[in-house]
C-alpha atoms as a PDB file:
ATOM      1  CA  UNK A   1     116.034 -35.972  44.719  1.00  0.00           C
ATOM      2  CA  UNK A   2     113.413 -33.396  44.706  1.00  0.00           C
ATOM      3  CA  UNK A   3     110.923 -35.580  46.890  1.00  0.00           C
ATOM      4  CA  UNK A   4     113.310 -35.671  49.626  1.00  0.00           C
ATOM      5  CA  UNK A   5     112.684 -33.376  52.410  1.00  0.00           C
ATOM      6  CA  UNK A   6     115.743 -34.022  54.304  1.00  0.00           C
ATOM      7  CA  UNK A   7     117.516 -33.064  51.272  1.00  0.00           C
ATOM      8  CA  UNK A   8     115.298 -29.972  50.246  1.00  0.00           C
ATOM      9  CA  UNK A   9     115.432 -28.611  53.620  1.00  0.00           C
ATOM     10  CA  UNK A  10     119.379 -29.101  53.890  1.00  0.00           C
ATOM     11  CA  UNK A  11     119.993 -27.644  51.258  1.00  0.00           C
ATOM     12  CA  UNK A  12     117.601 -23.942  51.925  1.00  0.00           C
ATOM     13  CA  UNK A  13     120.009 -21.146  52.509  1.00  0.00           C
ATOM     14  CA  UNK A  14     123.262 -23.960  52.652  1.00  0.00           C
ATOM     15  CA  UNK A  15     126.709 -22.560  51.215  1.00  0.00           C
ATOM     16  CA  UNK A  16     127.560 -26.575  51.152  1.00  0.00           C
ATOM     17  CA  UNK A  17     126.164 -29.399  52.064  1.00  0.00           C
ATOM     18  CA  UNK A  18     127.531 -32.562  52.937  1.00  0.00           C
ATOM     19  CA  UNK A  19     125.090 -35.643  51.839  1.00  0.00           C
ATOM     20  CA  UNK A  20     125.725 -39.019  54.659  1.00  0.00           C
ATOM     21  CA  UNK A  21     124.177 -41.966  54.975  1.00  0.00           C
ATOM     22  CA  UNK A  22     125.301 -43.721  58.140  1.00  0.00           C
ATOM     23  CA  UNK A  23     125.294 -47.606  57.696  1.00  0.00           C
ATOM     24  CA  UNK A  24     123.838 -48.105  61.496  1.00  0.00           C
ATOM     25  CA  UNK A  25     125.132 -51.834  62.326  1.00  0.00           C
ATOM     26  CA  UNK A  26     122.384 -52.265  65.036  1.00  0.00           C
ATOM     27  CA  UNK A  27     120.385 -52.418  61.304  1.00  0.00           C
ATOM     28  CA  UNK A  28     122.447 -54.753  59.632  1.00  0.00           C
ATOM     29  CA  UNK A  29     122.885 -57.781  61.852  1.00  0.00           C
ATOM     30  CA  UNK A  30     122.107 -60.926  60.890  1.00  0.00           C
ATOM     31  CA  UNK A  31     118.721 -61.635  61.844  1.00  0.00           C
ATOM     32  CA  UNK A  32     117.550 -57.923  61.596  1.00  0.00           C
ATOM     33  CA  UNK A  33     117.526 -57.765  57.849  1.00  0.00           C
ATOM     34  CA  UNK A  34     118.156 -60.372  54.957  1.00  0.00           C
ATOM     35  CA  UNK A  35     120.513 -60.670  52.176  1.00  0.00           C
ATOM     36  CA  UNK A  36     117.992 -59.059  49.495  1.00  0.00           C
ATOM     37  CA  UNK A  37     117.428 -56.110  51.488  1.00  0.00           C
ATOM     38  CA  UNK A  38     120.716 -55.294  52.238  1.00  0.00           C
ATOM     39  CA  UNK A  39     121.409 -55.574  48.758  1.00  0.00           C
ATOM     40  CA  UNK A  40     118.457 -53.220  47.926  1.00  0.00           C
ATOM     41  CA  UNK A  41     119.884 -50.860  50.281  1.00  0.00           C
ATOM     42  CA  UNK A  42     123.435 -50.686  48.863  1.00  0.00           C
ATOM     43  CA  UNK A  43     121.647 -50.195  45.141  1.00  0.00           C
ATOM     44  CA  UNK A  44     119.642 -47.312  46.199  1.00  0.00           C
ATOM     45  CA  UNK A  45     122.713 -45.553  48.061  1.00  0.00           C
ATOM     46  CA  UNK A  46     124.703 -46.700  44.556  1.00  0.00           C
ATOM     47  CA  UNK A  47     121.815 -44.816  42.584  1.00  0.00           C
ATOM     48  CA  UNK A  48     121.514 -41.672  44.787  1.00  0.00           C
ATOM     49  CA  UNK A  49     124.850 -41.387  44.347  1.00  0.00           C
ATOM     50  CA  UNK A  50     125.470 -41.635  40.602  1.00  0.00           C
ATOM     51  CA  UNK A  51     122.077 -39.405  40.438  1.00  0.00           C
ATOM     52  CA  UNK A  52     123.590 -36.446  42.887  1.00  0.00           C
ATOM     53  CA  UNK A  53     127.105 -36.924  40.985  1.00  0.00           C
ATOM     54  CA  UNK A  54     124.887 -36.656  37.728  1.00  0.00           C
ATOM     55  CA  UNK A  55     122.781 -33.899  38.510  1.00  0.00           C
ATOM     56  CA  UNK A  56     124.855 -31.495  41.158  1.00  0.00           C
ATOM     57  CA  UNK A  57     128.669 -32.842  40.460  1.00  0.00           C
ATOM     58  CA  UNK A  58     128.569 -34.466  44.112  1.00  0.00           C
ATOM     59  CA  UNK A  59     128.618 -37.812  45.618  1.00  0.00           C
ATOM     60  CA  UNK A  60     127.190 -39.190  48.817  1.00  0.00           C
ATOM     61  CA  UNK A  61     129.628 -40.195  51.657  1.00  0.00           C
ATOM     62  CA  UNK A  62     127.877 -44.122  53.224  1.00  0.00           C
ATOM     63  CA  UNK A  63     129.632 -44.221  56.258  1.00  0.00           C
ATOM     64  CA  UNK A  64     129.659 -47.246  58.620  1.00  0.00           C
ATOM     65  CA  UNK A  65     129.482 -47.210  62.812  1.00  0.00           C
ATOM     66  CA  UNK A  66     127.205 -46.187  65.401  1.00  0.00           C
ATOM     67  CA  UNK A  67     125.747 -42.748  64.343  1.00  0.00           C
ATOM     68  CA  UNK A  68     126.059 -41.179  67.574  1.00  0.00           C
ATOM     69  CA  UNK A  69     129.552 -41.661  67.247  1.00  0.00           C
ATOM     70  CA  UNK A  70     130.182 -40.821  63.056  1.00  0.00           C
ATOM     71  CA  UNK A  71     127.793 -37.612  63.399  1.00  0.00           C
ATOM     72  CA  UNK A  72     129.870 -35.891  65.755  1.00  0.00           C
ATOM     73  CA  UNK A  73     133.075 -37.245  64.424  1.00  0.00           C
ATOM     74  CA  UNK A  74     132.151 -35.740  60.704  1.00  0.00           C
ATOM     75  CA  UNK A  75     129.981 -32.432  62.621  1.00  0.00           C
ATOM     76  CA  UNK A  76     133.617 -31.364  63.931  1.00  0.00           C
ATOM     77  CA  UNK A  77     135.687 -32.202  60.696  1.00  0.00           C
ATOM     78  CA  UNK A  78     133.716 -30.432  58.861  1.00  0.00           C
ATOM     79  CA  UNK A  79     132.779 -27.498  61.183  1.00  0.00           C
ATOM     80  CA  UNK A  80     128.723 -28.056  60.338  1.00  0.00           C
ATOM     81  CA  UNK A  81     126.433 -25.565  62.003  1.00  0.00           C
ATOM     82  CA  UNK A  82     123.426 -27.613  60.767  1.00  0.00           C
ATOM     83  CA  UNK A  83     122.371 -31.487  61.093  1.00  0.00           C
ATOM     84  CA  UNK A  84     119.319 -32.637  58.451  1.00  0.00           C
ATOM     85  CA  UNK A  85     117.914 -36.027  59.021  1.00  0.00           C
ATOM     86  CA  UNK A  86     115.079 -38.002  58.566  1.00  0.00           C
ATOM     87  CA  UNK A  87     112.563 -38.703  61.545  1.00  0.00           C
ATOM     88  CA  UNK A  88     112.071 -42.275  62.166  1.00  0.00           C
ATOM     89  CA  UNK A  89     109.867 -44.091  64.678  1.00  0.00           C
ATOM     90  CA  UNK A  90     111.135 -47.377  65.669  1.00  0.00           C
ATOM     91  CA  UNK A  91     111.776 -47.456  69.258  1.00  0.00           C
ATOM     92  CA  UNK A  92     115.443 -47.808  68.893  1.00  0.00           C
ATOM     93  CA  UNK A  93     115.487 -45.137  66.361  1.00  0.00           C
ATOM     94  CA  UNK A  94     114.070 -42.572  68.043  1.00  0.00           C
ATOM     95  CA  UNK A  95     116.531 -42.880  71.030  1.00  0.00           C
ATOM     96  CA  UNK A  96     119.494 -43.065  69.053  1.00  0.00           C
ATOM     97  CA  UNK A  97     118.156 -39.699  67.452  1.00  0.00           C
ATOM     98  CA  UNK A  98     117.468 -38.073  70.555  1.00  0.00           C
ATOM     99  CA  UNK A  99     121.296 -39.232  71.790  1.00  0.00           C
ATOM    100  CA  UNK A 100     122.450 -37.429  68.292  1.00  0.00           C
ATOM    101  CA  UNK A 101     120.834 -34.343  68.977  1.00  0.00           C
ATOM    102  CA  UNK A 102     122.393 -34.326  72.279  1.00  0.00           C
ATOM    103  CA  UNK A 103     125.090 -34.238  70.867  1.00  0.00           C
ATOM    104  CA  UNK A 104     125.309 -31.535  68.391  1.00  0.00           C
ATOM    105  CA  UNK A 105     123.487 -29.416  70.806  1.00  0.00           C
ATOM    106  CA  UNK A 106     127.075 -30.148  72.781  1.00  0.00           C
ATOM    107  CA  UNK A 107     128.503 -28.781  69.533  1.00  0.00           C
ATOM    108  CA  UNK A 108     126.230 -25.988  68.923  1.00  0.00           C
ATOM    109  CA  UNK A 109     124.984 -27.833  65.740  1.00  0.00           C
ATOM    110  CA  UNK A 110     121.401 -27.156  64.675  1.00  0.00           C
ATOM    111  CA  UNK A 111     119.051 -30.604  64.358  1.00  0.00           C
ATOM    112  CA  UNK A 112     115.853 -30.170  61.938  1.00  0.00           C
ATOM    113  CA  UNK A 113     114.387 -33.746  61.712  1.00  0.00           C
END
């Protein structure tokens, strides 16, 4: 957990965090990724998991949709003044990103990616 950055820099000066994963289907169709690495996938969310629930008493929340929908949906439930993520590259990535930090700038959430 400690060689996560996300994580690390979530967590600096944080009453609470909440730890998400967003299952992004554009990711997951057939055709984009295979059977193995899906599996792979849901192990390492199963082990980060049982390693956060072992080491700080909390579990991660995998949540499935279009992340420019669930981000905002779980910013507002849970009143979050702060959005950590992880930068990626591809293409696709990058825009959906960009569309997320539009919209927690809407909800006066703070992005660090």
């Amino acid at each position: 957990l400690h060689d996560n950055p996300a994580l690390v820099r979530a967590a600096e000066g944080a009453k609470l965090v909440y730890l998400v994963f967003v299952i992004d289907p554009h990711f997951v169709q057939p055709g984009r990724v295979g059977v193995l690495r899906y599996r792979f996938l849901l192990e390492t969310l199963r082990d980060l998991d049982a390693a956060l629930a072992a080491k700080y008493g909390t579990r991660l929340l995998v949540a499935r949709g279009n992340p420019m929908e669930v981000l905002p949906r779980l910013a507002k439930r849970w009143a979050a003044t702060r959005l950590v993520f992880e930068s990626d590259i591809e293409p696709y990535a990058r825009a959906r990103d960009n569309a997320v930090r539009a919209q927690m700038e809407k909800l006066a959430v703070d992005v660090l990616a």
